[in-house]
PDB file of N, CA and C in Angstrom:
ATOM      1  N   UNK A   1     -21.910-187.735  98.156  1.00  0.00           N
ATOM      2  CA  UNK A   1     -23.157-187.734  97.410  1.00  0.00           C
ATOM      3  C   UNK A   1     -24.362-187.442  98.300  1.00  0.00           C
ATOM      4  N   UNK A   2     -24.011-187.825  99.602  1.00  0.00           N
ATOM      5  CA  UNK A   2     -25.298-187.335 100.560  1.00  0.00           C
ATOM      6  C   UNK A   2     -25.579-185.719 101.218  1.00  0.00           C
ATOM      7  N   UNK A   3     -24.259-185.161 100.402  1.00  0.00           N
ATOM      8  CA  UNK A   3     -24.653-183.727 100.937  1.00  0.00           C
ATOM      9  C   UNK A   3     -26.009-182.987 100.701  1.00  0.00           C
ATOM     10  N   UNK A   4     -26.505-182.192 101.564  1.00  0.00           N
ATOM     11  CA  UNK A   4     -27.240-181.513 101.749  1.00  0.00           C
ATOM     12  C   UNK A   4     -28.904-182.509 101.600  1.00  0.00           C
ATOM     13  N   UNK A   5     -28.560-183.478 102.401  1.00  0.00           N
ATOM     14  CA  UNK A   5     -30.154-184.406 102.453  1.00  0.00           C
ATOM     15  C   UNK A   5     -30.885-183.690 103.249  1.00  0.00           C
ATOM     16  N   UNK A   6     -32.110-183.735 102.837  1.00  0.00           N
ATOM     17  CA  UNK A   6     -33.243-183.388 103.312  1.00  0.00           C
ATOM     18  C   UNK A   6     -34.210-184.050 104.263  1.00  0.00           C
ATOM     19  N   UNK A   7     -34.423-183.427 105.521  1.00  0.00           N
ATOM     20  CA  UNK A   7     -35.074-184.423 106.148  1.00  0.00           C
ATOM     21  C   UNK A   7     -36.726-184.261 106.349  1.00  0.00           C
ATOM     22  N   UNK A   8     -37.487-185.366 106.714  1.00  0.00           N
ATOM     23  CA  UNK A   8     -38.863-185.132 105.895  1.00  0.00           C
ATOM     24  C   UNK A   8     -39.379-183.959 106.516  1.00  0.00           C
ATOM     25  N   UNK A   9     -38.864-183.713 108.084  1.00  0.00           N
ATOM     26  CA  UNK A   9     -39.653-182.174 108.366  1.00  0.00           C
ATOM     27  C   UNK A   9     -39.408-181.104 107.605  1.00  0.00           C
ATOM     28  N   UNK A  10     -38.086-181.008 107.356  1.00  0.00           N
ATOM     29  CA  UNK A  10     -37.894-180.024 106.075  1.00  0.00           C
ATOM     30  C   UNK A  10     -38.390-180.016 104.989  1.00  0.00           C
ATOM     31  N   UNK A  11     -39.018-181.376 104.341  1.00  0.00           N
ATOM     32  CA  UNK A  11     -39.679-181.033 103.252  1.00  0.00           C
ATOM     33  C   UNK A  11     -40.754-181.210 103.438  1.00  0.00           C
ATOM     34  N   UNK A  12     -41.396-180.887 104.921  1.00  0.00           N
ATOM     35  CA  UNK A  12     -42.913-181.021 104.803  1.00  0.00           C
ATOM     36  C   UNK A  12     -43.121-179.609 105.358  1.00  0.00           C
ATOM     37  N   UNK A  13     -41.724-179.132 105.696  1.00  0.00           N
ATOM     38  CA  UNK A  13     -42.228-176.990 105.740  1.00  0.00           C
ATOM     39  C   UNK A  13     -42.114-176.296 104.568  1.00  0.00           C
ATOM     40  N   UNK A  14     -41.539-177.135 103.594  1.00  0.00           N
ATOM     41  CA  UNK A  14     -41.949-176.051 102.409  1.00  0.00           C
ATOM     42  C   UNK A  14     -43.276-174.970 102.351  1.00  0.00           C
ATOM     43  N   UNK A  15     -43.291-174.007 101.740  1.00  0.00           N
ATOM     44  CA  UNK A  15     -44.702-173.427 101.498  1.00  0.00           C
ATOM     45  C   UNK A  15     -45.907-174.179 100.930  1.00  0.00           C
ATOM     46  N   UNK A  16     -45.693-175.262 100.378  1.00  0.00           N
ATOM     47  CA  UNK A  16     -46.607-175.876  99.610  1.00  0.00           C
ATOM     48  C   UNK A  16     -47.019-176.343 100.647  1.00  0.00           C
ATOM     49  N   UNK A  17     -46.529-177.333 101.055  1.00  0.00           N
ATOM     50  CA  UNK A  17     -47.121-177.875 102.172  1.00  0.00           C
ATOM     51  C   UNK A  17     -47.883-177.564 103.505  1.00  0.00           C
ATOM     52  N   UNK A  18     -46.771-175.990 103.672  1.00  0.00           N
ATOM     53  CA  UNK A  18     -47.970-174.652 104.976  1.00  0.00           C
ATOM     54  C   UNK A  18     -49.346-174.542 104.238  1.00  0.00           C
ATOM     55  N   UNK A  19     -49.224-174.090 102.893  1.00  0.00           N
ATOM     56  CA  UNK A  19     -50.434-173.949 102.504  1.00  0.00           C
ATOM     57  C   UNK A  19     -51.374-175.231 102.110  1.00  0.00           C
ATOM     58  N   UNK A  20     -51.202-176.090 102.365  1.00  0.00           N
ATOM     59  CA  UNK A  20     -52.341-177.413 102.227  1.00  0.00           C
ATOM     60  C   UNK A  20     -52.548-177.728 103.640  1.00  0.00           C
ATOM     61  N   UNK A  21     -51.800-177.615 104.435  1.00  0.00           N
ATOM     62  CA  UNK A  21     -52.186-177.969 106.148  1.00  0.00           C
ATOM     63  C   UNK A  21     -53.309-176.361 106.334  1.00  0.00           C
ATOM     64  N   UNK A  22     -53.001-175.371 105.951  1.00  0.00           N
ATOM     65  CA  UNK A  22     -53.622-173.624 106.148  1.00  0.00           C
ATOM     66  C   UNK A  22     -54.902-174.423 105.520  1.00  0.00           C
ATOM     67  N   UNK A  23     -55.342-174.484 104.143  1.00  0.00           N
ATOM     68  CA  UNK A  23     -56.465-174.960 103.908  1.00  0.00           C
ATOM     69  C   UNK A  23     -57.377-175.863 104.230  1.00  0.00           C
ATOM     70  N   UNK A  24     -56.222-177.339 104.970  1.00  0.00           N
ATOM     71  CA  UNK A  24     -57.313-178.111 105.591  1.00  0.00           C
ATOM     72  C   UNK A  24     -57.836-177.735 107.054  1.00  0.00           C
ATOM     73  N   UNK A  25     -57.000-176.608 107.510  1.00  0.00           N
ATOM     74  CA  UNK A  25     -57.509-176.046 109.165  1.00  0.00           C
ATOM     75  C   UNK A  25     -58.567-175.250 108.564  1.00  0.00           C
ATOM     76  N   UNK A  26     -58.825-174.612 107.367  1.00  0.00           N
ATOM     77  CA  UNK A  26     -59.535-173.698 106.913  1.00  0.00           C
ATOM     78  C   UNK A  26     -61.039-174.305 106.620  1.00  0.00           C
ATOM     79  N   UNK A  27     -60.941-175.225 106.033  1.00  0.00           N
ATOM     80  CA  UNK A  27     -61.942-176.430 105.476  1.00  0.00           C
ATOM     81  C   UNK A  27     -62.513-176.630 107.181  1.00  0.00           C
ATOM     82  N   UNK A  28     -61.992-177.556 107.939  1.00  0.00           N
ATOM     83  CA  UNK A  28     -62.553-177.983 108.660  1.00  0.00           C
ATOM     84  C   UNK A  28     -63.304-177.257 109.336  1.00  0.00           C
ATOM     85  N   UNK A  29     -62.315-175.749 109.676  1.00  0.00           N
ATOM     86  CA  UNK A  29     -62.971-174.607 110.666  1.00  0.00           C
ATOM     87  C   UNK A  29     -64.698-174.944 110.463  1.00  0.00           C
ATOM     88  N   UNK A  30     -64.522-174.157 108.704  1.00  0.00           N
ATOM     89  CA  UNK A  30     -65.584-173.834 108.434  1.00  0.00           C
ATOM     90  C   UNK A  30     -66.902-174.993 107.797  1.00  0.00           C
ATOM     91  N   UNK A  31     -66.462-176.264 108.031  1.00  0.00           N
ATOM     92  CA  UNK A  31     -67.554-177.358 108.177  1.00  0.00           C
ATOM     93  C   UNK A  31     -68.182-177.304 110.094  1.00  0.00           C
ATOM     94  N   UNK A  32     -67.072-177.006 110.733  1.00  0.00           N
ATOM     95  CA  UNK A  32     -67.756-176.740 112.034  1.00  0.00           C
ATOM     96  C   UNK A  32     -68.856-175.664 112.402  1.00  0.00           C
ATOM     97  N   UNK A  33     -68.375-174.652 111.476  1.00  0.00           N
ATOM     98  CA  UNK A  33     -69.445-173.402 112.049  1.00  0.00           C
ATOM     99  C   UNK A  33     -70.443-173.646 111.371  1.00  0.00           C
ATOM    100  N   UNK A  34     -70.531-174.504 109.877  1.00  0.00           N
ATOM    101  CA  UNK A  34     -71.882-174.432 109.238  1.00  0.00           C
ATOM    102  C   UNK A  34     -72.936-175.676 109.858  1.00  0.00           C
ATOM    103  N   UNK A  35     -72.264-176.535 110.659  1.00  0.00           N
ATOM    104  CA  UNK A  35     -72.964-177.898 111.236  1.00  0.00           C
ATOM    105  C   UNK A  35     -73.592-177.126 112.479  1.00  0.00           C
ATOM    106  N   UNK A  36     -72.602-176.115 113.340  1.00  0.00           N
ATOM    107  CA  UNK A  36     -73.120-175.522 114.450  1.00  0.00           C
ATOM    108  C   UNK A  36     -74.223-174.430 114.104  1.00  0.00           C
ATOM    109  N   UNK A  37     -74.141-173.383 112.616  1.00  0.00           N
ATOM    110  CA  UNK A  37     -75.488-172.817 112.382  1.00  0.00           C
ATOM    111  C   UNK A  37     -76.509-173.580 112.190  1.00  0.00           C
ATOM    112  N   UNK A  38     -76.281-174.784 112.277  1.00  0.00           N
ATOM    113  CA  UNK A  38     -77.636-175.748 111.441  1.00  0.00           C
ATOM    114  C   UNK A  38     -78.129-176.254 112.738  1.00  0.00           C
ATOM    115  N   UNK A  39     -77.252-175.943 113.545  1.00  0.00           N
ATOM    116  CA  UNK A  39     -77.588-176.800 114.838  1.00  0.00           C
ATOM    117  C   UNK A  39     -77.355-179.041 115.222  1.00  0.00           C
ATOM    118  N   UNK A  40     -76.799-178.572 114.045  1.00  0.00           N
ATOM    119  CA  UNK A  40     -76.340-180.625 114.375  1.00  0.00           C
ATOM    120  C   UNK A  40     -75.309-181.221 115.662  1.00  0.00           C
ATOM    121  N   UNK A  41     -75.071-180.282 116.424  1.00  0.00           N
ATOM    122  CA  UNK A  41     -74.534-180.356 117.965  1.00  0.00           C
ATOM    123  C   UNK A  41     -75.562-180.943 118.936  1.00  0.00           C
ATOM    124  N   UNK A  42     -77.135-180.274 118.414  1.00  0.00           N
ATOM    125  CA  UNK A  42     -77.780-181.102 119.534  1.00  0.00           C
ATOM    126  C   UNK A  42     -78.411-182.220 118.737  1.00  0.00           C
ATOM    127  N   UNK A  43     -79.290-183.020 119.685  1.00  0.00           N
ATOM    128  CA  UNK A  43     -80.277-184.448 119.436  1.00  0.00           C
ATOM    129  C   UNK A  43     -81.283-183.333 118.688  1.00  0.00           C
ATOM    130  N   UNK A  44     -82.074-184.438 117.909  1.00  0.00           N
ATOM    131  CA  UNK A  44     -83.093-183.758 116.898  1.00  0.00           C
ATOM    132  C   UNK A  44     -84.526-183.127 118.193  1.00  0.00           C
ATOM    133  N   UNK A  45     -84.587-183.499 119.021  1.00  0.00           N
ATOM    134  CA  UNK A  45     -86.026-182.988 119.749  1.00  0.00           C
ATOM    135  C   UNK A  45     -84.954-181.387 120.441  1.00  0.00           C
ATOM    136  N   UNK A  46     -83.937-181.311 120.567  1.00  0.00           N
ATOM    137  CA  UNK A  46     -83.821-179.988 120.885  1.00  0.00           C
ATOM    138  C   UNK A  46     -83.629-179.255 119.376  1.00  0.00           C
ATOM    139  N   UNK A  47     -83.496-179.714 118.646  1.00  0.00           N
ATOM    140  CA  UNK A  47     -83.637-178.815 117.274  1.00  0.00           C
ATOM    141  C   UNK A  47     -85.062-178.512 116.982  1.00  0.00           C
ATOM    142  N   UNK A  48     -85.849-179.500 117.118  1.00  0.00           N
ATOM    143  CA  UNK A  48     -87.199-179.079 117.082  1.00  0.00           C
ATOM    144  C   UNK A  48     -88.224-178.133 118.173  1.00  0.00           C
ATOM    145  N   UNK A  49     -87.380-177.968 118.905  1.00  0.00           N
ATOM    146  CA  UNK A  49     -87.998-176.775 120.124  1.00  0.00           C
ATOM    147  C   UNK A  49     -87.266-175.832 119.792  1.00  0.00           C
ATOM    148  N   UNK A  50     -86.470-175.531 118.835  1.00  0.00           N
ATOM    149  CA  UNK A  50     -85.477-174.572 119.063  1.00  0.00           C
ATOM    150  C   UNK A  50     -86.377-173.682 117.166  1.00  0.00           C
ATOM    151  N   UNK A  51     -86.677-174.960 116.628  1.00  0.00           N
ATOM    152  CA  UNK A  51     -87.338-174.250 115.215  1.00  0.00           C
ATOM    153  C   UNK A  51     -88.726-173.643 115.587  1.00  0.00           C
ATOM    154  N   UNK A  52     -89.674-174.175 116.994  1.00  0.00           N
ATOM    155  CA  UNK A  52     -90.427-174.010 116.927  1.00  0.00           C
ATOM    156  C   UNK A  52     -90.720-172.688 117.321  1.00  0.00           C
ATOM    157  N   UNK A  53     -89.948-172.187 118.138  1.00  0.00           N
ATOM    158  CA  UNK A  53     -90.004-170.802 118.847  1.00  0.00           C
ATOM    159  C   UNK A  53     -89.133-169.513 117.371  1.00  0.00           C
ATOM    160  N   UNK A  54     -88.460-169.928 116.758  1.00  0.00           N
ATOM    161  CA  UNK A  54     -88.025-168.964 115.771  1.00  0.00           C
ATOM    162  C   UNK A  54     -88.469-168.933 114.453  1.00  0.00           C
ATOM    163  N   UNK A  55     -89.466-169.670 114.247  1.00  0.00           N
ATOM    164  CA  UNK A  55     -90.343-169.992 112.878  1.00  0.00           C
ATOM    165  C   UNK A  55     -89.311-170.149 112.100  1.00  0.00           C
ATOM    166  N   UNK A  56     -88.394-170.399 111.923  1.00  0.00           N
ATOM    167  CA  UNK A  56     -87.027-170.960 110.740  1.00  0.00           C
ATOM    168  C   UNK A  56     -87.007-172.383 111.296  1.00  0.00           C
ATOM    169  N   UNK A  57     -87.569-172.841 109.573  1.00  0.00           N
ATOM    170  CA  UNK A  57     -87.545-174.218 109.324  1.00  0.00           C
ATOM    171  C   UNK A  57     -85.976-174.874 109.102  1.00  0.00           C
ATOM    172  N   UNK A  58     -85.629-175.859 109.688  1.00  0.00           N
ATOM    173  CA  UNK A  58     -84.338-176.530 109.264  1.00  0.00           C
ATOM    174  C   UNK A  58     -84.760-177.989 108.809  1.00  0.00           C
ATOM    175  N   UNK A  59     -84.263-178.158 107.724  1.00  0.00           N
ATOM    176  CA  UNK A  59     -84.956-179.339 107.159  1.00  0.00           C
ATOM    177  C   UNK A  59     -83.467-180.508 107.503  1.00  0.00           C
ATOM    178  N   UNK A  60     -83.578-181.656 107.833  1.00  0.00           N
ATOM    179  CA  UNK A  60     -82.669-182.904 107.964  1.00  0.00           C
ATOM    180  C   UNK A  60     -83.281-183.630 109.335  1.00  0.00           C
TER     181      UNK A  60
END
């Protein structure tokens, strides 16, 4: 009755599962690049020398 058991790495390579790990590398990527266009990497007084010289306001 135990033929052909499945073990959890095998059922966590299904495609379903590539594609929900693909989307959360995808998700995160792209919360990184939009925090890094906004500039939330540095302390707020280098964001504010950095708005002051490019006249683009960043509001937070």
């Amino acid at each position: 009755m135990a033929t052909g058991r499945r073990t959890k790495r095998s059922l966590k390579d299904r495609p379903k599962h590539r594609q929900a790990r693909a989307l959360k590398t995808r998700r995160r990527k792209a919360k990184q690049a939009a925090s890094r266009k906004r500039g939330l990497n540095k302390s707020r007084a280098r964001r504010r020398t950095r708005q002051g010289r490019s006249g683009k306001r960043v509001i937070r």
